[in-house]
N, C-alpha and C. Protein backbone atom coordinates (compact mmCIF):
# COMPACT_ATOMS: atom_id res chain seq x y z
N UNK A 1 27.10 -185.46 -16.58
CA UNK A 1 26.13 -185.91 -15.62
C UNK A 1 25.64 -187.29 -16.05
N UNK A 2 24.45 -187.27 -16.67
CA UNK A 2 23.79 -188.86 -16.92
C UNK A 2 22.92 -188.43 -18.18
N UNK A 3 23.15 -189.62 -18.86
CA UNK A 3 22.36 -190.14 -20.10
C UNK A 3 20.95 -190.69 -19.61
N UNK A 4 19.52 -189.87 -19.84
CA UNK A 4 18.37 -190.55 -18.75
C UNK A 4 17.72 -191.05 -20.55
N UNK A 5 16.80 -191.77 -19.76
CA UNK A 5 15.72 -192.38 -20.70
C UNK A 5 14.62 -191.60 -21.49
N UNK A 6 14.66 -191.52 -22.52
CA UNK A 6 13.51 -190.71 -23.03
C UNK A 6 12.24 -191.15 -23.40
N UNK A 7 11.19 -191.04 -22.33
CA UNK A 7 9.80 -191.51 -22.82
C UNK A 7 9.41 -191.80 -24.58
N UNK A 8 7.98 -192.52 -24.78
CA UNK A 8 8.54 -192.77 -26.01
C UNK A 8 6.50 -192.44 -25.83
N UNK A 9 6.01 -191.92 -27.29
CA UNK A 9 4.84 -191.68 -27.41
C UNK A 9 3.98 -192.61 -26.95
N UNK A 10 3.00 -192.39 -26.29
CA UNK A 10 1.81 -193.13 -25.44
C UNK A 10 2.16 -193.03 -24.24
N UNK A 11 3.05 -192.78 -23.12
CA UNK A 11 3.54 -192.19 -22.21
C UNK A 11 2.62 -191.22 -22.25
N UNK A 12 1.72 -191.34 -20.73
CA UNK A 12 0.95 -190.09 -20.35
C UNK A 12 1.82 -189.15 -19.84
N UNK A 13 2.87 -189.42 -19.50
CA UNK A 13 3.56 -188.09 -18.74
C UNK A 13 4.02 -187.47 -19.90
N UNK A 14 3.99 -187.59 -21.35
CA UNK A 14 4.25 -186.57 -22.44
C UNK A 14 2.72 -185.41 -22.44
N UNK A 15 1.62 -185.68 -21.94
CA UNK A 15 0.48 -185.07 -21.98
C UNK A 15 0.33 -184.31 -20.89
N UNK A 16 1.10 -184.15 -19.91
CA UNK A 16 1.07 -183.36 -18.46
C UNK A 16 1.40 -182.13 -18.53
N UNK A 17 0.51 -181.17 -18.23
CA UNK A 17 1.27 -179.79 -18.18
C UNK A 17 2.56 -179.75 -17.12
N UNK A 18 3.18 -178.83 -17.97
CA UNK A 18 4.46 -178.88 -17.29
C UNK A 18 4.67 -177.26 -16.56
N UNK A 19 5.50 -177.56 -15.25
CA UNK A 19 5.59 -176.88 -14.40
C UNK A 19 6.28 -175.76 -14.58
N UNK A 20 6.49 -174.29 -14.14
CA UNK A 20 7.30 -173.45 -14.48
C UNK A 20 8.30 -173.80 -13.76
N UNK A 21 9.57 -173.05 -14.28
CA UNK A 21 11.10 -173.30 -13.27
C UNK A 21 10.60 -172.09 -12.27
N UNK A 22 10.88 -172.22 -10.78
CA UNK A 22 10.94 -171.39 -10.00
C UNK A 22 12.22 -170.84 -9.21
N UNK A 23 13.29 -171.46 -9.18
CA UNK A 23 14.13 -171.81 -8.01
C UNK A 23 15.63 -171.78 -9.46
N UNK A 24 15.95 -170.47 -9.75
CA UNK A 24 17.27 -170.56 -10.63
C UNK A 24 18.55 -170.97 -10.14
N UNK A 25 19.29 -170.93 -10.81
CA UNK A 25 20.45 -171.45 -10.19
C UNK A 25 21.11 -172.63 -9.47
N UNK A 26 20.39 -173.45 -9.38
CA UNK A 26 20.41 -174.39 -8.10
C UNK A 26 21.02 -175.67 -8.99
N UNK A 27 21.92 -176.19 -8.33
CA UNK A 27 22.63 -177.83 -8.72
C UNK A 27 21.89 -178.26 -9.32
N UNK A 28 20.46 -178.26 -9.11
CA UNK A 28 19.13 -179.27 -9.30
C UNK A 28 18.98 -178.90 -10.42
N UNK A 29 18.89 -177.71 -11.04
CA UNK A 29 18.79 -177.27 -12.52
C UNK A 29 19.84 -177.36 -13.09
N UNK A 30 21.09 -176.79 -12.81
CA UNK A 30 22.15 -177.36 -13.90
C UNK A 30 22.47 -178.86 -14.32
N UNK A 31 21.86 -179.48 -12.61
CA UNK A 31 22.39 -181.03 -13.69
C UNK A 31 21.44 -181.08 -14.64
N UNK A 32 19.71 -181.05 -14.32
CA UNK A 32 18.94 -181.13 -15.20
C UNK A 32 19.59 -180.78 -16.55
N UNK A 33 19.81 -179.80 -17.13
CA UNK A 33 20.22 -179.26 -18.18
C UNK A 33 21.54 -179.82 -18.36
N UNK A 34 22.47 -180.59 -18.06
CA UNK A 34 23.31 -181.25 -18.39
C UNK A 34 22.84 -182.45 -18.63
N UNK A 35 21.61 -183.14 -17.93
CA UNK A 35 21.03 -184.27 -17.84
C UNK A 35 20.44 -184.60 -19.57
N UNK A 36 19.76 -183.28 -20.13
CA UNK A 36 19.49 -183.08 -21.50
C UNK A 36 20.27 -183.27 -22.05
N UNK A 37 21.67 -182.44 -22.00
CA UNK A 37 22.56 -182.27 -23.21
C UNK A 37 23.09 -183.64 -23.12
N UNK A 38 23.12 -184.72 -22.55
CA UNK A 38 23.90 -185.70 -22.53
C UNK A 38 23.10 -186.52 -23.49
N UNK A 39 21.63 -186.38 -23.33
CA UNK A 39 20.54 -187.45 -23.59
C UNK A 39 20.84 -187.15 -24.63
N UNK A 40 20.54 -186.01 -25.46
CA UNK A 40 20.05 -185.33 -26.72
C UNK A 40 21.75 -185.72 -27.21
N UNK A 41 22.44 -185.67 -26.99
CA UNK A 41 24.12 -185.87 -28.03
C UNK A 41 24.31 -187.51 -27.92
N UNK A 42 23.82 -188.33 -27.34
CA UNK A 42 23.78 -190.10 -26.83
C UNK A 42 22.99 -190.22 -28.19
N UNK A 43 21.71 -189.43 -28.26
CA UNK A 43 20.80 -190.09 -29.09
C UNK A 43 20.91 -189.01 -30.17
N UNK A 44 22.00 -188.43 -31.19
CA UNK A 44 21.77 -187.66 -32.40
C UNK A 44 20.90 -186.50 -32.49
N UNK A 45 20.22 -186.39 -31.49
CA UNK A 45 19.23 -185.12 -31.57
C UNK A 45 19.51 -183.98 -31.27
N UNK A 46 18.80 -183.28 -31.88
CA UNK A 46 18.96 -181.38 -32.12
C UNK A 46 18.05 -180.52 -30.96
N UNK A 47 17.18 -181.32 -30.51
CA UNK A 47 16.36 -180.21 -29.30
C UNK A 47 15.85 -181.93 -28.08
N UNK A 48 15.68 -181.36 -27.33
CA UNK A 48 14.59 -182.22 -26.32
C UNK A 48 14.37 -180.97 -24.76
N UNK A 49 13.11 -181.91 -24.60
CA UNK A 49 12.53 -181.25 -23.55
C UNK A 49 12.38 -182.02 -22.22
N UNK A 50 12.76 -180.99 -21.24
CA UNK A 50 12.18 -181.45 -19.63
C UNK A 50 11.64 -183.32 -19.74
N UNK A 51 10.59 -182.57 -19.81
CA UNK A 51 9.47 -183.48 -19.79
C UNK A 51 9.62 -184.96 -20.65
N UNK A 52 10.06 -185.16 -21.60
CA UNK A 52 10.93 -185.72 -22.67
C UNK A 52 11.33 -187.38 -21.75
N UNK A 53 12.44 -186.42 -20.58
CA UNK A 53 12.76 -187.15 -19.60
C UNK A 53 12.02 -187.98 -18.27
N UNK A 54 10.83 -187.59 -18.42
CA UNK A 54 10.16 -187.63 -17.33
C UNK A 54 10.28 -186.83 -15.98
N UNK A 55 10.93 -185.30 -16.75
CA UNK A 55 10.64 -184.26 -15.60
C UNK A 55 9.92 -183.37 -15.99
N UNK A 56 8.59 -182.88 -15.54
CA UNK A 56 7.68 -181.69 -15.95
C UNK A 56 8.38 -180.37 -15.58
N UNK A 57 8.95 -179.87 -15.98
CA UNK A 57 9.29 -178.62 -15.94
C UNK A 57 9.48 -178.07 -17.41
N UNK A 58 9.28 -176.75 -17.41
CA UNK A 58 9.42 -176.20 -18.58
C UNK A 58 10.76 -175.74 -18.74
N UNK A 59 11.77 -176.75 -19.25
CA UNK A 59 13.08 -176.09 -19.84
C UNK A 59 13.26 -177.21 -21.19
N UNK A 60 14.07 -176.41 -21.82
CA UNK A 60 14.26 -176.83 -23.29
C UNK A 60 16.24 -176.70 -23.68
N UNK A 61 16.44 -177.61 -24.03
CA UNK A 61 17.62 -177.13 -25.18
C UNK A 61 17.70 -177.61 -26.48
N UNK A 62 18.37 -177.06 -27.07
CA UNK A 62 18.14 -177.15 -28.69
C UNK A 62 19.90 -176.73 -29.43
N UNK A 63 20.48 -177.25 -30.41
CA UNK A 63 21.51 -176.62 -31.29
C UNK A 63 22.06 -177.91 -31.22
N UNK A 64 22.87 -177.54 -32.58
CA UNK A 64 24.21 -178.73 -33.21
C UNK A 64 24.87 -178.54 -34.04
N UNK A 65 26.03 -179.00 -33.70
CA UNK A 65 27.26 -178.82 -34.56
C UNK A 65 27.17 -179.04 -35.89
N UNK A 66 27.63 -181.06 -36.01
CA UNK A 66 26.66 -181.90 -36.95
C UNK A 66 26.22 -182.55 -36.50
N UNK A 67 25.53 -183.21 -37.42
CA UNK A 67 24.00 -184.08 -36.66
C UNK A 67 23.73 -184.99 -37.91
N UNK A 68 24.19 -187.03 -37.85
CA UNK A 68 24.18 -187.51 -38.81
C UNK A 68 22.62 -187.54 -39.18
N UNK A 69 21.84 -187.39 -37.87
CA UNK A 69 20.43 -186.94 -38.07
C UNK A 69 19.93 -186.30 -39.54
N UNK A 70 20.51 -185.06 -39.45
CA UNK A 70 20.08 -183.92 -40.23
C UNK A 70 21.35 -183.71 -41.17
N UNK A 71 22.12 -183.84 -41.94
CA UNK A 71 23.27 -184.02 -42.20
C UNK A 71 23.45 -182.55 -43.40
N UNK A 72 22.03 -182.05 -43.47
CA UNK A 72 22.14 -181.12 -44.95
C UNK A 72 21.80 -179.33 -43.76
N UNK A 73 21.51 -179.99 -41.82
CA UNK A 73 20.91 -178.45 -41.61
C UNK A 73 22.73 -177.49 -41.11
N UNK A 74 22.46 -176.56 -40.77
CA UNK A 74 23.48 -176.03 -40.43
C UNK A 74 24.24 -175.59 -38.79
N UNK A 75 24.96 -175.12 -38.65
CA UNK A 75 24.92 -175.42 -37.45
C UNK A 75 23.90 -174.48 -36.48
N UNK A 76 23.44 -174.89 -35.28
CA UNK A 76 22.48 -174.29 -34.56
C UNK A 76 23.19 -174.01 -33.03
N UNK A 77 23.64 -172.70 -32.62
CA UNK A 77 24.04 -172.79 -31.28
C UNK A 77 23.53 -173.51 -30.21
N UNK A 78 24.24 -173.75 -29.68
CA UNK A 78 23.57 -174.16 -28.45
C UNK A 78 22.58 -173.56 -27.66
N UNK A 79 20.87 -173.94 -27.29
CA UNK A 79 20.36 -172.74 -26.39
C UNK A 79 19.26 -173.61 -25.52
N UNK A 80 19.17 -172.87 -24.16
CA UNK A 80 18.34 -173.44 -23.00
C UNK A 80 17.55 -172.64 -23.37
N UNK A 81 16.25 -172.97 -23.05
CA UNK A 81 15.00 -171.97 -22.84
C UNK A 81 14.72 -172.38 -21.54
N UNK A 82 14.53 -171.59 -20.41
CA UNK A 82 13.89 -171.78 -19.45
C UNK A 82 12.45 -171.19 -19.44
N UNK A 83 11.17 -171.62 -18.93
CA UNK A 83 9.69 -170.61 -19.21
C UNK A 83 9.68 -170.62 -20.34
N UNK A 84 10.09 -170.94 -21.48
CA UNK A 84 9.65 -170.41 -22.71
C UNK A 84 8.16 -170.53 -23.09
N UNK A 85 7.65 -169.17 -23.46
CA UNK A 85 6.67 -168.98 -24.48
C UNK A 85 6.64 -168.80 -25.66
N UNK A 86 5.36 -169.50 -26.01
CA UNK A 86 5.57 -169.24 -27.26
C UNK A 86 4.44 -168.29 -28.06
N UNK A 87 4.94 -167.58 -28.90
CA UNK A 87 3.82 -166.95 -29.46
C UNK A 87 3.82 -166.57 -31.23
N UNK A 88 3.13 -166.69 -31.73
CA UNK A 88 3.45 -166.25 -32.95
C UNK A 88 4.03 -164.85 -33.82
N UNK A 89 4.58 -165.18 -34.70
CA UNK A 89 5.54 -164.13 -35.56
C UNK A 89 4.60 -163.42 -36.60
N UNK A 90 3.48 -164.18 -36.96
CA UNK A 90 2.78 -163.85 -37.96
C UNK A 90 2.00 -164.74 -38.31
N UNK A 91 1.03 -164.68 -39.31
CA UNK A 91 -0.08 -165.98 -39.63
C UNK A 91 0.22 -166.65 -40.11
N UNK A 92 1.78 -166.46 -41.33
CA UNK A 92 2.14 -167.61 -42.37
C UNK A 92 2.71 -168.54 -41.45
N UNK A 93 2.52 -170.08 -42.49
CA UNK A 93 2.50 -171.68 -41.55
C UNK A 93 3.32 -171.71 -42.81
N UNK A 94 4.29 -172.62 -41.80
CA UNK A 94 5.47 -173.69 -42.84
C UNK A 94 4.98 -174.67 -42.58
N UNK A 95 5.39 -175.90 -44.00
CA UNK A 95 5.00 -177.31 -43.70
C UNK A 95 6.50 -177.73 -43.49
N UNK A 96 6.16 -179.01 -43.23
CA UNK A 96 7.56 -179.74 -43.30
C UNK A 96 7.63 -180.77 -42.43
N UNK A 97 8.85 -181.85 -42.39
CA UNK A 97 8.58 -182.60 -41.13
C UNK A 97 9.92 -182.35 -40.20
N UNK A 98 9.76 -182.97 -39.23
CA UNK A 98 10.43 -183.35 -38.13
C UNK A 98 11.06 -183.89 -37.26
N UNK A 99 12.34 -184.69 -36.92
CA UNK A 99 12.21 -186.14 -36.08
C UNK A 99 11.80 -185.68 -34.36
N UNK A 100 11.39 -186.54 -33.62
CA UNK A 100 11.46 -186.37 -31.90
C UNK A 100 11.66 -187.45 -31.45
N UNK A 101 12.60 -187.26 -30.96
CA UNK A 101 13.02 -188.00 -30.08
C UNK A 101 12.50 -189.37 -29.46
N UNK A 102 11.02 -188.59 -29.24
CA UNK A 102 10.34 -189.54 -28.25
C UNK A 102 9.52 -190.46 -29.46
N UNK A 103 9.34 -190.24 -30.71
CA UNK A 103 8.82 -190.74 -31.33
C UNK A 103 10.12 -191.23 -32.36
N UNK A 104 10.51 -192.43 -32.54
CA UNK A 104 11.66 -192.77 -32.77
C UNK A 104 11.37 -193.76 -34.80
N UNK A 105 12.04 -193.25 -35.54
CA UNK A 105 11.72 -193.83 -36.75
C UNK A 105 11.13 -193.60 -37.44
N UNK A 106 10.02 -192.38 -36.84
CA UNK A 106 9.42 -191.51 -37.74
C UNK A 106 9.54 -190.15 -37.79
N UNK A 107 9.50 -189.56 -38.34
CA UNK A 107 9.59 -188.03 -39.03
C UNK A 107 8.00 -187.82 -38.67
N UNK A 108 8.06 -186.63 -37.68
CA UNK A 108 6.47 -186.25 -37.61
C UNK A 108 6.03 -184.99 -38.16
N UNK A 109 4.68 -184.54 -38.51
CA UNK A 109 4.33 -183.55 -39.51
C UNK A 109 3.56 -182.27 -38.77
């Protein structure tokens, strides 16, 4: 499909609640989600979101083969979340950092 642009932090449309998917199946969502996987493998990255792109909807993909990104993680299947919630597993907190996408050059915490 297409390689889109990924907002970059200070972008208010990263602060917008994002919409649920209503309408499955439809062209309109698969390109979307091809629209990701193109962005996210163009630019080395392991997850991005909807919204990322400048579409509010709540879908996600995430996984990688290798990734000169991350070069020590392992591989991560490929996976869409559509609606995803989130909720916790338990009280223990990991530290660690992160790269995103939208925030480019830094590792966030």
């Amino acid at each position: 499909m297409a390689e889109r642009t990924v907002l970059q932090l200070g972008d208010p449309r990263l602060r917008q609640m994002s919409l649920p998917v209503t309408r499955f199946g439809t062209a309109e969502l698969w390109a979307l989600i091809a629209d990701l996987r193109d962005t996210m493998a163009a630019r080395d990255g392991a997850g991005l979101a909807a919204p990322q792109i400048g579409v509010p909807l709540r879908v996600v993909i995430f996984g990688i083969t290798h990734n000169p990104r991350y070069p020590e993680a392992p591989p991560i299947p490929e996976t869409v979340l559509i609606n995803p919630q989130i909720a916790p597993l338990g009280a223990g907190r990991q530290t660690g950092w992160e790269g995103c996408l939208s925030v480019p050059g830094r590792a966030v915490r």
